[in-house]
Protein backbone atom coordinates (compact mmCIF):
# COMPACT_ATOMS: atom_id res chain seq x y z
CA UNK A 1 119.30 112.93 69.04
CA UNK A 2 118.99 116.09 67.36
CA UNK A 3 114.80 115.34 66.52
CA UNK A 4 114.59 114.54 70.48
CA UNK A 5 116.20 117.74 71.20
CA UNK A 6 113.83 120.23 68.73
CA UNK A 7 110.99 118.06 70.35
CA UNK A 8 112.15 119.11 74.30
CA UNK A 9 112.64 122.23 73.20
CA UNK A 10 109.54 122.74 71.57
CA UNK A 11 107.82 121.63 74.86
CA UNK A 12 110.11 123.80 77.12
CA UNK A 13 109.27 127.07 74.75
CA UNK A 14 105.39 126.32 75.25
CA UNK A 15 106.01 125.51 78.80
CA UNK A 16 107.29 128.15 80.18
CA UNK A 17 104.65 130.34 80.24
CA UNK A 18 101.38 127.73 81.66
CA UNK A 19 104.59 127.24 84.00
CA UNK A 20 105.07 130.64 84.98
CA UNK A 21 101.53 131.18 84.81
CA UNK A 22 100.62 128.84 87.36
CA UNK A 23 103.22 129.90 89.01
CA UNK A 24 101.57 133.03 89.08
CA UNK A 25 98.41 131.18 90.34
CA UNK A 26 99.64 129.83 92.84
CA UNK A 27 100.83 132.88 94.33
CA UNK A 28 97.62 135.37 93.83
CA UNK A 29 95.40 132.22 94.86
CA UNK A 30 95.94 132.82 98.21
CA UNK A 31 95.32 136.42 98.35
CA UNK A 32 92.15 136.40 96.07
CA UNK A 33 90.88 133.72 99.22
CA UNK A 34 92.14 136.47 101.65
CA UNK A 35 89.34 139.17 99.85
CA UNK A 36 86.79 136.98 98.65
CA UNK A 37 84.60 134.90 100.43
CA UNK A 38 84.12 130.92 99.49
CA UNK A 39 80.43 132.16 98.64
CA UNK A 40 81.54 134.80 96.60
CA UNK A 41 84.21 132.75 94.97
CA UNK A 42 81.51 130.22 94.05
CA UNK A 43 79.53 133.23 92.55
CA UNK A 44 81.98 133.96 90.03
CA UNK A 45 83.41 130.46 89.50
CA UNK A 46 79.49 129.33 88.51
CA UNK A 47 79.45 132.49 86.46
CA UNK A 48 82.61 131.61 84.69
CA UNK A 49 81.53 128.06 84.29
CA UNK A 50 78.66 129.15 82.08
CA UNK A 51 80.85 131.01 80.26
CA UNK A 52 82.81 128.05 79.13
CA UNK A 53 79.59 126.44 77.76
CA UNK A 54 78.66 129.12 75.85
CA UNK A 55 81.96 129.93 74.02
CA UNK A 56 82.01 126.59 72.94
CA UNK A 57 78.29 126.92 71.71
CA UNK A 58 79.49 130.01 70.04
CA UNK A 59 82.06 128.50 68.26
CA UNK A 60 80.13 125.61 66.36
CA UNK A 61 83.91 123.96 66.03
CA UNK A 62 85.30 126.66 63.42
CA UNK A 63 88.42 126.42 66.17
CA UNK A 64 89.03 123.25 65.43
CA UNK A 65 88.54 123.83 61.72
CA UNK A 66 91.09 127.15 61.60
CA UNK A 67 93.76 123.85 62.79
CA UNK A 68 92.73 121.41 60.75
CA UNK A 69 93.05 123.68 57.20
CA UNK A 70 95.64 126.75 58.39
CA UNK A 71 98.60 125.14 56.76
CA UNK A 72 97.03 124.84 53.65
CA UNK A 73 96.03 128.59 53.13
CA UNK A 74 99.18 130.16 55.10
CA UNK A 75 101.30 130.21 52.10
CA UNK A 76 100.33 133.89 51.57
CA UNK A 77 98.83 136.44 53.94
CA UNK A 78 96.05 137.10 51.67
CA UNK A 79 95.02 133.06 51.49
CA UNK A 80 95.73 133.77 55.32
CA UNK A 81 93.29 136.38 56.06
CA UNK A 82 90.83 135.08 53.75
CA UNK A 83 90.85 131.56 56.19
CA UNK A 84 90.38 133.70 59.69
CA UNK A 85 87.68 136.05 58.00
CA UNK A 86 85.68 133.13 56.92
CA UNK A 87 85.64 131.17 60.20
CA UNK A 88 85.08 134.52 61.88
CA UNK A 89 82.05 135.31 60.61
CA UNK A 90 79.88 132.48 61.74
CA UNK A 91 81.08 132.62 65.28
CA UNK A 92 80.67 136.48 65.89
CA UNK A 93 77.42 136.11 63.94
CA UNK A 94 76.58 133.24 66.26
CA UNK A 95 77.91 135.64 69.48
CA UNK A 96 75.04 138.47 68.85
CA UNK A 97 71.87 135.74 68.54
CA UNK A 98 73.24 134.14 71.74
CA UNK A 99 73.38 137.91 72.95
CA UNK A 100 69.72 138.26 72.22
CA UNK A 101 68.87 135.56 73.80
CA UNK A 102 70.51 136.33 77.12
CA UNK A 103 68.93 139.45 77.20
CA UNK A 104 65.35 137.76 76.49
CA UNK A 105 65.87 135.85 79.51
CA UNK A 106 68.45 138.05 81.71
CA UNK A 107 66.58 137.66 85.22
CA UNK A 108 66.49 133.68 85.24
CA UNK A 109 69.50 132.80 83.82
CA UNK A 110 71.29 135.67 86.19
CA UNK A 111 69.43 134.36 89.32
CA UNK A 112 70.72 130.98 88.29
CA UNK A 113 73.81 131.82 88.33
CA UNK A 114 74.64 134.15 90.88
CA UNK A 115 71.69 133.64 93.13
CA UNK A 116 70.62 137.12 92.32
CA UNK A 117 68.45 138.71 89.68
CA UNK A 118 69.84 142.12 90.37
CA UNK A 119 71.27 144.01 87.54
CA UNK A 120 70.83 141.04 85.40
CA UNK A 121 70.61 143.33 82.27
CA UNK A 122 73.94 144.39 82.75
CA UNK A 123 75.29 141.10 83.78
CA UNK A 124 73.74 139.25 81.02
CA UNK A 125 75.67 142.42 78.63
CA UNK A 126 78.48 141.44 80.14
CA UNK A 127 78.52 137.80 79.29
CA UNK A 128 77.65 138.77 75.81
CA UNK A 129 80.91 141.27 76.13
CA UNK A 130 82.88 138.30 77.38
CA UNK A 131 82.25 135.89 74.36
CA UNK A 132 82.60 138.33 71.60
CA UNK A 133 86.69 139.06 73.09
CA UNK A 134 86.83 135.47 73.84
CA UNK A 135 85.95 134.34 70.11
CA UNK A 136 88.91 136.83 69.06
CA UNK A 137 91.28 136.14 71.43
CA UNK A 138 90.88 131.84 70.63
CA UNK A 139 91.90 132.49 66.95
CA UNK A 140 94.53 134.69 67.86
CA UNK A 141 95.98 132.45 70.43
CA UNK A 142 95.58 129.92 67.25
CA UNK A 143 97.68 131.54 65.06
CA UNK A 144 100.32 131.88 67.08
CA UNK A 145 99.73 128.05 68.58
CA UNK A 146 100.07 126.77 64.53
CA UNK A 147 102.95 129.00 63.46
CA UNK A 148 104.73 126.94 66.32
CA UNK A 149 106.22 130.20 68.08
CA UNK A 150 106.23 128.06 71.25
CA UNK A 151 107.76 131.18 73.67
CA UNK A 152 105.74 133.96 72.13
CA UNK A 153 102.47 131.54 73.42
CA UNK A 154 104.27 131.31 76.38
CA UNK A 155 104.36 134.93 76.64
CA UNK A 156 100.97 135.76 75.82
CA UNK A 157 99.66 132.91 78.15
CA UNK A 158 101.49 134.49 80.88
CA UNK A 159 100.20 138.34 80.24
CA UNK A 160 96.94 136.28 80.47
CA UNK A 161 97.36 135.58 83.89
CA UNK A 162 99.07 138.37 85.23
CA UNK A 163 96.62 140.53 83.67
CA UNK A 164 93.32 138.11 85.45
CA UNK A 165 94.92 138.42 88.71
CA UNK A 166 95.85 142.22 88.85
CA UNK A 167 92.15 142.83 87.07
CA UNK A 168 90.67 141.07 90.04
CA UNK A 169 92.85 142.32 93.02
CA UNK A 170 92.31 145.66 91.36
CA UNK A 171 88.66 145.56 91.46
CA UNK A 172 88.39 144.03 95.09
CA UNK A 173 90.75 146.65 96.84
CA UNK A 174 89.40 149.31 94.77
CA UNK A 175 85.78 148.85 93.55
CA UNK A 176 84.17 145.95 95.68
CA UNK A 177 85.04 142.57 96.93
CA UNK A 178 82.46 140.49 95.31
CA UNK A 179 82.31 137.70 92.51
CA UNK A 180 82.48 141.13 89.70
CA UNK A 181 85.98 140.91 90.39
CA UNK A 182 86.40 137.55 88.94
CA UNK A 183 84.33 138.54 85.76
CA UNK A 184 86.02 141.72 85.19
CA UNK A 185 89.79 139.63 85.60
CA UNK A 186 88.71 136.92 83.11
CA UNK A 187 87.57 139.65 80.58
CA UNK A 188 90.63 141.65 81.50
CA UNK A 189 92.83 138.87 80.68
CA UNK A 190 91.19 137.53 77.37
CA UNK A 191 91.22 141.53 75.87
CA UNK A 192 94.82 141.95 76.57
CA UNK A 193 95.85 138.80 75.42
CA UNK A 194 93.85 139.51 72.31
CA UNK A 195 95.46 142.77 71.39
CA UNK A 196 98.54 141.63 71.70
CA UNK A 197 98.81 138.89 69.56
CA UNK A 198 97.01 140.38 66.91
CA UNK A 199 97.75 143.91 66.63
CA UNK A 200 101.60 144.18 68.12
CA UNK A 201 102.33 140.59 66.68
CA UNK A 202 99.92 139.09 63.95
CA UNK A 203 98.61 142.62 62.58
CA UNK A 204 99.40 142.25 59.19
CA UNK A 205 97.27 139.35 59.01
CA UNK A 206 94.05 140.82 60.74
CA UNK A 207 94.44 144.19 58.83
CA UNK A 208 94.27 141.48 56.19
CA UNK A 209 91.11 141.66 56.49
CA UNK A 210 90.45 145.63 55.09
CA UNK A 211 91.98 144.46 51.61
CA UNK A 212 90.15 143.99 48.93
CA UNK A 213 91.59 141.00 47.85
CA UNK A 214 90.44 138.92 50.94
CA UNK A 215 87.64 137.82 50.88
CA UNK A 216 84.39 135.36 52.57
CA UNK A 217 85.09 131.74 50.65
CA UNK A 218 81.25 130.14 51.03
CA UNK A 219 82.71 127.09 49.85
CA UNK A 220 85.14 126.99 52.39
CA UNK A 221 83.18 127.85 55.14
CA UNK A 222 80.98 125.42 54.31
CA UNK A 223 83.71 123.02 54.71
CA UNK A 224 85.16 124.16 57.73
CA UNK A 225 81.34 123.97 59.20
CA UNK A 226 80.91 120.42 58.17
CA UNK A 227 83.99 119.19 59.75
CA UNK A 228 84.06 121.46 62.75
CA UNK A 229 80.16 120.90 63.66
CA UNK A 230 80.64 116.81 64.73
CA UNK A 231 83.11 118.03 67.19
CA UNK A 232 80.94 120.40 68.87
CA UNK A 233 78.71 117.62 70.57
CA UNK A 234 81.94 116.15 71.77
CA UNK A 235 83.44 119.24 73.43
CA UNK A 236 79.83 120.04 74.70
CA UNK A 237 79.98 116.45 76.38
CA UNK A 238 83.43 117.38 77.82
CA UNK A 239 82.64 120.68 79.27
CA UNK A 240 79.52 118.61 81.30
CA UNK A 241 82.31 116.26 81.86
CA UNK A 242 84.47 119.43 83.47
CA UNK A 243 81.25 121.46 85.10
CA UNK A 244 78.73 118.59 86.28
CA UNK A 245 80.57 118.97 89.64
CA UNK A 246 79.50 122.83 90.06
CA UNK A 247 76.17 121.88 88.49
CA UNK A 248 75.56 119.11 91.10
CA UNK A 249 77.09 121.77 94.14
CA UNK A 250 74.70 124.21 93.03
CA UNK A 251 71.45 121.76 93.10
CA UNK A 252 72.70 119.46 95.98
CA UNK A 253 74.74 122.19 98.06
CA UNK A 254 75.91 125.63 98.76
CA UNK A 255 77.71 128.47 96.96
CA UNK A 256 80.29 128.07 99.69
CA UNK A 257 80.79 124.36 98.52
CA UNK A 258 81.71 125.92 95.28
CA UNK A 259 83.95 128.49 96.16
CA UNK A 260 85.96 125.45 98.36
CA UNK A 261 85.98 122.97 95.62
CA UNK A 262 86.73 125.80 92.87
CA UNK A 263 89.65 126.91 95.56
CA UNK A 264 91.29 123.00 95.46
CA UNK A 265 91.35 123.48 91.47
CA UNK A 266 93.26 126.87 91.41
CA UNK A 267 95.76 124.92 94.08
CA UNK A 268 96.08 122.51 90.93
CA UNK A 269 97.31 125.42 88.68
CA UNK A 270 100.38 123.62 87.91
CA UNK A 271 99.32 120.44 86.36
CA UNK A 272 96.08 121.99 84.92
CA UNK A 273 98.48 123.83 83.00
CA UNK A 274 100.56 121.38 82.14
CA UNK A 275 97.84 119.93 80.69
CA UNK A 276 97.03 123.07 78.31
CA UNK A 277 100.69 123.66 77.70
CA UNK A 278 101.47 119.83 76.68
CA UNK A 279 98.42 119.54 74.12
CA UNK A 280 98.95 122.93 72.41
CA UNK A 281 102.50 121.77 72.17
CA UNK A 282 101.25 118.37 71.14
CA UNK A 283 98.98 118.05 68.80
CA UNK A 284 101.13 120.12 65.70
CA UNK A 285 104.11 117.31 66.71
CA UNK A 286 101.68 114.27 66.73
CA UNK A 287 100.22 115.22 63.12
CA UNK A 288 103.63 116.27 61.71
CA UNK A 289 105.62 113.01 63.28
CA UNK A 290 102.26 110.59 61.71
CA UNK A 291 102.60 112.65 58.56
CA UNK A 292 106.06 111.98 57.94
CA UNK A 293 106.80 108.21 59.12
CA UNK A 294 104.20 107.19 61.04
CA UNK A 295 106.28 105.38 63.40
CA UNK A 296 103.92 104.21 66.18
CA UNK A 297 106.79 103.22 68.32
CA UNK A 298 107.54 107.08 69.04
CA UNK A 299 104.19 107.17 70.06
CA UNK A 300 104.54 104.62 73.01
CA UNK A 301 107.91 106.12 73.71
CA UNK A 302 106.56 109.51 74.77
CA UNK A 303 103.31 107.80 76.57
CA UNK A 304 105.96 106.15 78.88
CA UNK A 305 108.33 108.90 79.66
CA UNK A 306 104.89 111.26 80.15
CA UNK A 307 102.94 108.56 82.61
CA UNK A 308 105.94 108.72 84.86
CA UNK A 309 106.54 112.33 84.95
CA UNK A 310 102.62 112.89 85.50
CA UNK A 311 102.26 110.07 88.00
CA UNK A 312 105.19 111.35 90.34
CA UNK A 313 103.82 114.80 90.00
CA UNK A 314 100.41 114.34 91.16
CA UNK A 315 101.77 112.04 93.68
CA UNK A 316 103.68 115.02 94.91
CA UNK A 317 100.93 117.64 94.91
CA UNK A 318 98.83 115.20 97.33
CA UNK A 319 101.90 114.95 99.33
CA UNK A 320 102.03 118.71 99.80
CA UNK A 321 98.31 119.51 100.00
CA UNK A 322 98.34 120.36 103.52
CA UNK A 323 101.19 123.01 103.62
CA UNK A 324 99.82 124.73 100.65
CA UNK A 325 96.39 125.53 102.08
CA UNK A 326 98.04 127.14 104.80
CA UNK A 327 98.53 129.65 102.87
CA UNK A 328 95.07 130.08 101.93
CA UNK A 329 92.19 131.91 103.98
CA UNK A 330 90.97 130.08 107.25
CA UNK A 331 87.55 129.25 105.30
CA UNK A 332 89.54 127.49 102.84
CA UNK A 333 91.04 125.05 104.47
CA UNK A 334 88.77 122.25 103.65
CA UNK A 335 90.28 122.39 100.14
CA UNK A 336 92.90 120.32 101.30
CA UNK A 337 90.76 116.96 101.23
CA UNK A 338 89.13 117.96 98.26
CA UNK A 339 92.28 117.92 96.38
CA UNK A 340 93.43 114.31 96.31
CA UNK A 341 91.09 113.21 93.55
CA UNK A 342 90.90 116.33 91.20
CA UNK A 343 94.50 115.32 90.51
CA UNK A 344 93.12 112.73 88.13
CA UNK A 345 91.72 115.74 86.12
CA UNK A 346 94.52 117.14 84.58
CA UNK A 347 96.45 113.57 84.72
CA UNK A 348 94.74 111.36 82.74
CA UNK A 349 93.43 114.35 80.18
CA UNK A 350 97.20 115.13 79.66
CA UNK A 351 98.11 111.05 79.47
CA UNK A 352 95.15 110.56 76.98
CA UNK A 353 96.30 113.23 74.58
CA UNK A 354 98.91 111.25 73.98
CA UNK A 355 97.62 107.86 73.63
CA UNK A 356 93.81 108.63 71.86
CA UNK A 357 96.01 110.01 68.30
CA UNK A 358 94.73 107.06 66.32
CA UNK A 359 91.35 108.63 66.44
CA UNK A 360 92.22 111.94 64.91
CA UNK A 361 94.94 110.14 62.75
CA UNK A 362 92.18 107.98 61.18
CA UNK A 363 89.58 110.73 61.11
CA UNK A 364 87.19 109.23 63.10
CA UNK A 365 86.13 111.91 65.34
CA UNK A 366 82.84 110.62 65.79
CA UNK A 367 84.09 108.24 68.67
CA UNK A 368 85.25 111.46 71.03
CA UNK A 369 81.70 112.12 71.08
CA UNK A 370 80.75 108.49 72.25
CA UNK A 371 83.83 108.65 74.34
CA UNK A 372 82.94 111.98 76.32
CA UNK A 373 79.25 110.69 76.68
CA UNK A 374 80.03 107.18 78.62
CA UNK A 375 82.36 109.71 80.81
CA UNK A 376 79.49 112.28 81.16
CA UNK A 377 77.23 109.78 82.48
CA UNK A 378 79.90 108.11 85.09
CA UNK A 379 79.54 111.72 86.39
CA UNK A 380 76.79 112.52 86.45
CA UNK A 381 75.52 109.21 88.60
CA UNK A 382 79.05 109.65 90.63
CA UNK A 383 77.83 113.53 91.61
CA UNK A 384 73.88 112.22 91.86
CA UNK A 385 75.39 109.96 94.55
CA UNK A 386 78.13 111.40 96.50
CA UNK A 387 77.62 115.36 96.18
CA UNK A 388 74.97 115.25 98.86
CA UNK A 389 76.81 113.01 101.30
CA UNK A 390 80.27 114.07 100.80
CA UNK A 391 79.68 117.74 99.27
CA UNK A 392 82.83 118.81 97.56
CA UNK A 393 84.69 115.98 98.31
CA UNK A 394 81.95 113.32 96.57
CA UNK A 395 82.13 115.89 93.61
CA UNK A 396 85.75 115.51 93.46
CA UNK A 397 85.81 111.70 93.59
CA UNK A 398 83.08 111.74 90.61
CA UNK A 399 84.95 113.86 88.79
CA UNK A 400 88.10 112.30 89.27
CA UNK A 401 86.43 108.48 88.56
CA UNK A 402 84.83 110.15 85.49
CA UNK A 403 88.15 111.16 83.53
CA UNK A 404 89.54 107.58 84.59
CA UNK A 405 87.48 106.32 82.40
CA UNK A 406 87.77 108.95 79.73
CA UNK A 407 91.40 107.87 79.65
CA UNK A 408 90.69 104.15 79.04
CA UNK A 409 87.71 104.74 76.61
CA UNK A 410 90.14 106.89 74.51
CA UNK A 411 93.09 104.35 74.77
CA UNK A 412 90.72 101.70 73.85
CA UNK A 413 89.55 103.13 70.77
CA UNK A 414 92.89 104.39 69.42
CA UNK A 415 94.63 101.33 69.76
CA UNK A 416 92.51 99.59 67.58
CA UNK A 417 92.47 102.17 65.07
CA UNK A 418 96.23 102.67 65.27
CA UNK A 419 98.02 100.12 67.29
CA UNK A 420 101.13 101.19 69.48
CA UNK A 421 102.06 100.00 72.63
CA UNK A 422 101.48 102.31 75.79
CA UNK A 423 102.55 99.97 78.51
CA UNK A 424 99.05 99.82 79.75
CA UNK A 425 99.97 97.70 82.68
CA UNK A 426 102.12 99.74 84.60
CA UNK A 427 99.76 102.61 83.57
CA UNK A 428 96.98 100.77 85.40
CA UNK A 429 98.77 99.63 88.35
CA UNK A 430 99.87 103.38 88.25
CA UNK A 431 96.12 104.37 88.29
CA UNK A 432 95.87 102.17 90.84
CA UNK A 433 98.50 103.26 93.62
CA UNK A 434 97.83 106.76 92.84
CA UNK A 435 93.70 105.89 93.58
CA UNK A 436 94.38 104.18 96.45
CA UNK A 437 96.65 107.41 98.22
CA UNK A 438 93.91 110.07 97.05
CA UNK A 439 91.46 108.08 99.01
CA UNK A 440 93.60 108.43 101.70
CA UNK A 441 94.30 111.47 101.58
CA UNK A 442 90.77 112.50 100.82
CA UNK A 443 89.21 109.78 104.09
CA UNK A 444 91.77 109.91 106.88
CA UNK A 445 94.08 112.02 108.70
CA UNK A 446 96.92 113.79 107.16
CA UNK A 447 99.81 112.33 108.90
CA UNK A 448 98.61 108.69 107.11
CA UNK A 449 97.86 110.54 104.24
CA UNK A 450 101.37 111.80 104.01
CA UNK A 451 102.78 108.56 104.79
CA UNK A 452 100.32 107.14 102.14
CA UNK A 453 101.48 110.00 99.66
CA UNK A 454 105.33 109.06 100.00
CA UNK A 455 105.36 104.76 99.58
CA UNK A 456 103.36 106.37 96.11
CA UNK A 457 106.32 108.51 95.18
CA UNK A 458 108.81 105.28 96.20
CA UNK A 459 106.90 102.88 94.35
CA UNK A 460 106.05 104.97 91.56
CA UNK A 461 109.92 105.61 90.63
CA UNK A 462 110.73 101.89 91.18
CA UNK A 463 107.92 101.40 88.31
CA UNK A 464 108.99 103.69 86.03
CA UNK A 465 113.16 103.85 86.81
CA UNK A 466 114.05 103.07 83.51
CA UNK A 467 111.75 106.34 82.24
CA UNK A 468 113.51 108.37 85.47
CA UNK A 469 117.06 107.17 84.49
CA UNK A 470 116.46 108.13 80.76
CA UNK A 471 115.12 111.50 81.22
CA UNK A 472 118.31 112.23 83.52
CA UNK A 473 120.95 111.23 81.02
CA UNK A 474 119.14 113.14 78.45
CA UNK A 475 118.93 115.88 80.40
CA UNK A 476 122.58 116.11 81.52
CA UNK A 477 123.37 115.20 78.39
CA UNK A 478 121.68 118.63 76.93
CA UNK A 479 123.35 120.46 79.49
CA UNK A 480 127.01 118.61 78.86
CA UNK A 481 126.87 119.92 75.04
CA UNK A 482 125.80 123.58 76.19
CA UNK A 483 128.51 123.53 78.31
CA UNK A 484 130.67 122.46 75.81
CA UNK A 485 129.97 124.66 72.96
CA UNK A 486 129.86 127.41 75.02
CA UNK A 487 133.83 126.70 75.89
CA UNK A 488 134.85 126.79 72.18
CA UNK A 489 132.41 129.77 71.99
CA UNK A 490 135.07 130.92 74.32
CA UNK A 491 138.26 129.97 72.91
């Protein structure tokens, strides 16, 4: 009991922030639709979107490398210092060429983007601006992810979002109401967030860096390159996998599209960030739970309790699509049938975190790379086909279809490298029922939609009871021994 009860509270202390922060979302969302247009919005979102491919470019996988080697260098804080400085280096090295580059090519690539060449120097600086603070702020955020200090990561992920959405209500009452807003709230967030985790928190380990006893370790970067570099392909695949859709809306359709399908995704906030909020939490837990016992039955145990919570909650965010885009601008009420299927997104990338751990638990990486490619190319066909018919709506069913199969293709593999059992039945018939309501939801009018939406919910918790009834008594049980110990706190 006590293990189950560090592991919910682990989750709950890197919860609470993605929680408040879409929270947070959800609230500004609306009013950011209220001063920017859906063309505008599209502007920046596109913009934004090239951002993400380039910061993982940038990056050549020394992220994933700072995980996989910072317990064995934090037992001091020079061993410490001496790990982040040599990681650094290669990405902030790799930062200025891409810099460079943009600037070598500033009136294309900014007329690609933004439909505009004008000022492309200084939007093409700015990008380069924008990767250099988000290369710092990722292995600060790391630091504090791996030291497991779940609510200080909850804190800085919510200064994160406050500090996006003041940025870029600031800018558009103030300056102008364009897509610059967005740019200047991303780069507002990631600098914030970057100071204070390393200079009010984690200082000591990034003044590390002026001693003279830390120091570049070739040997080690070396290291960290060669295992870090295979799973740059894979996390190049998965950002297509996440962007084909704006790709394919900017070839096949209209910066407007964008804007309305990039509007249905911030109404998502909440399970998008339970997504990021469940695999930082996750993937410490997974290696330290395989490292200790191994027992592949807690594996399967979590999978269940996790497809029932996710199931019922993206049943319930199609069930309530309609009265949240009330909320938003009159231009963006088409988001509300472009919803239903970008609630696979965030589902069945949370779901597969917890069921692809054989893959990283064997150290065979290569298969996320074969993995996101089969996914990339569902999508990639699925937007070639429906993104001119259907617009945002075909890109969302793509999309949608496209991490379906991710999930399986991930399951698949794992299982074989590390069998457990993930009750892969009800998770299908699950994938099923909650397929059949998006397309509902997403085809007809909302009153069957609803209808559709709630036999989902009532079927789903007949499937998964057992999973319902268990989290309950768990959770009442939590809250019976508070109770208690607080009395003979009393006494």
């Amino acid at each position: 009991m006590s293990s189950r009860r560090s592991l919910v509270k682990g989750f709950l202390s890197f919860s609470i922030g993605p929680w408040l922060s879409a929270l947070v979302a959800f609230v500004t969302t609306p009013l950011i639709t209220w001063l920017l247009s859906p063309e505008e919005f599209g502007r920046g979102s596109l913009f934004l979107t090239a951002y993400g491919l380039l910061i993982t470019m940038v990056l050549l996988g020394f992220d994933g490398a700072y995980v996989r080697y910072f317990h064995q260098y934090n037992d001091s804080r020079e061993r410490a210092s001496s790990l982040l400085l040599t990681f650094l280096v290669t990405p902030l090295t790799t930062v200025f060429l891409f810099s460079l580059f943009l600037g070598l090519f500033k009136e294309e690539i900014s007329f690609l983007l933004t439909g505009t060449s004008d000022n492309a120097g200084s939007m093409m600086l700015f990008l380069g601006l924008l990767l250099l603070v988000g290369v710092l702020q990722r292995f600060a955020l790391l630091i504090v992810r791996m030291q497991q200090k779940g609510v200080l990561f909850s804190l800085l992920t919510l200064l994160n979002s406050l500090a996006n959405a003041g940025f870029i209500i600031g800018y558009s009452l103030l300056v102008r109401k364009d897509f610059n807003a967005m740019l200047w709230g991303r780069l507002g967030g990631l600098s914030l967030t970057f100071l204070a985790a390393s200079l009010l928190v984690e200082r000591t380990l990034w003044i590390g860096f002026f001693r003279k006893r830390v120091t570049l370790n070739a040997s080690l970067m070396k290291e960290g390159f060669l295992y870090g570099l295979p799973l740059v392909p894979a996390e190049l695949l998965t950002w297509v996998l996440n962007s084909m859709d704006k790709i394919a809306l900017r070839s096949f359709s209209s910066f407007s599209e964008i804007g309305l399908y990039t509007a249905a995704n911030k109404l998502l906030s909440a399970l998008l960030l339970l997504r990021t909020s469940f695999s930082m939490f996750w993937v410490p837990v997974a290696y330290q739970k395989y490292e200790d016992d191994g027992d592949a039955r807690f594996f399967g145990k979590v999978a269940r309790i996790m497809t029932g919570l996710l199931f019922l909650l993206a049943m319930g965010v199609i069930l309530a699509k309609d009265l949240v885009v009330l909320l938003l601008a009159g231009e963006y009420r088409g988001a509300a049938s472009v919803m239903p299927f970008l609630v696979f997104v965030p589902t069945m990338y949370t779901l597969s975190e917890v069921t692809m751990v054989g893959i990283n638990f064997k150290k065979q990486t290569h298969w996320h790379i074969v993995v996101s490619g089969i996914s990339v190319v569902v999508n990639l066909v699925g937007n070639y086909l429906l993104v001119p018919r259907f617009g945002a709506k075909g890109a969302a069913i793509a999309t949608g279809g496209s991490y379906i199969v991710f999930f399986y293709m991930r399951t698949i593999v794992s299982r074989r490298l590390f069998p457990v059992d993930y009750g892969m039945v009800r998770i299908t018939v699950g994938v099923i029922l909650l397929m059949s309501v998006a397309f509902v939801n997403t085809f007809l009018p909302s009153l069957w939609g609803m209808a559709a939406a709630g036999v989902g919910i009532g079927v789903l918790g007949v499937l998964y009871v057992h999973e319902i009834r268990k989290g309950f008594s768990f959770g009442i049980g939590i809250l019976r021994s508070r109770m208690m110990r607080k009395d003979l706190d009393s006494r």
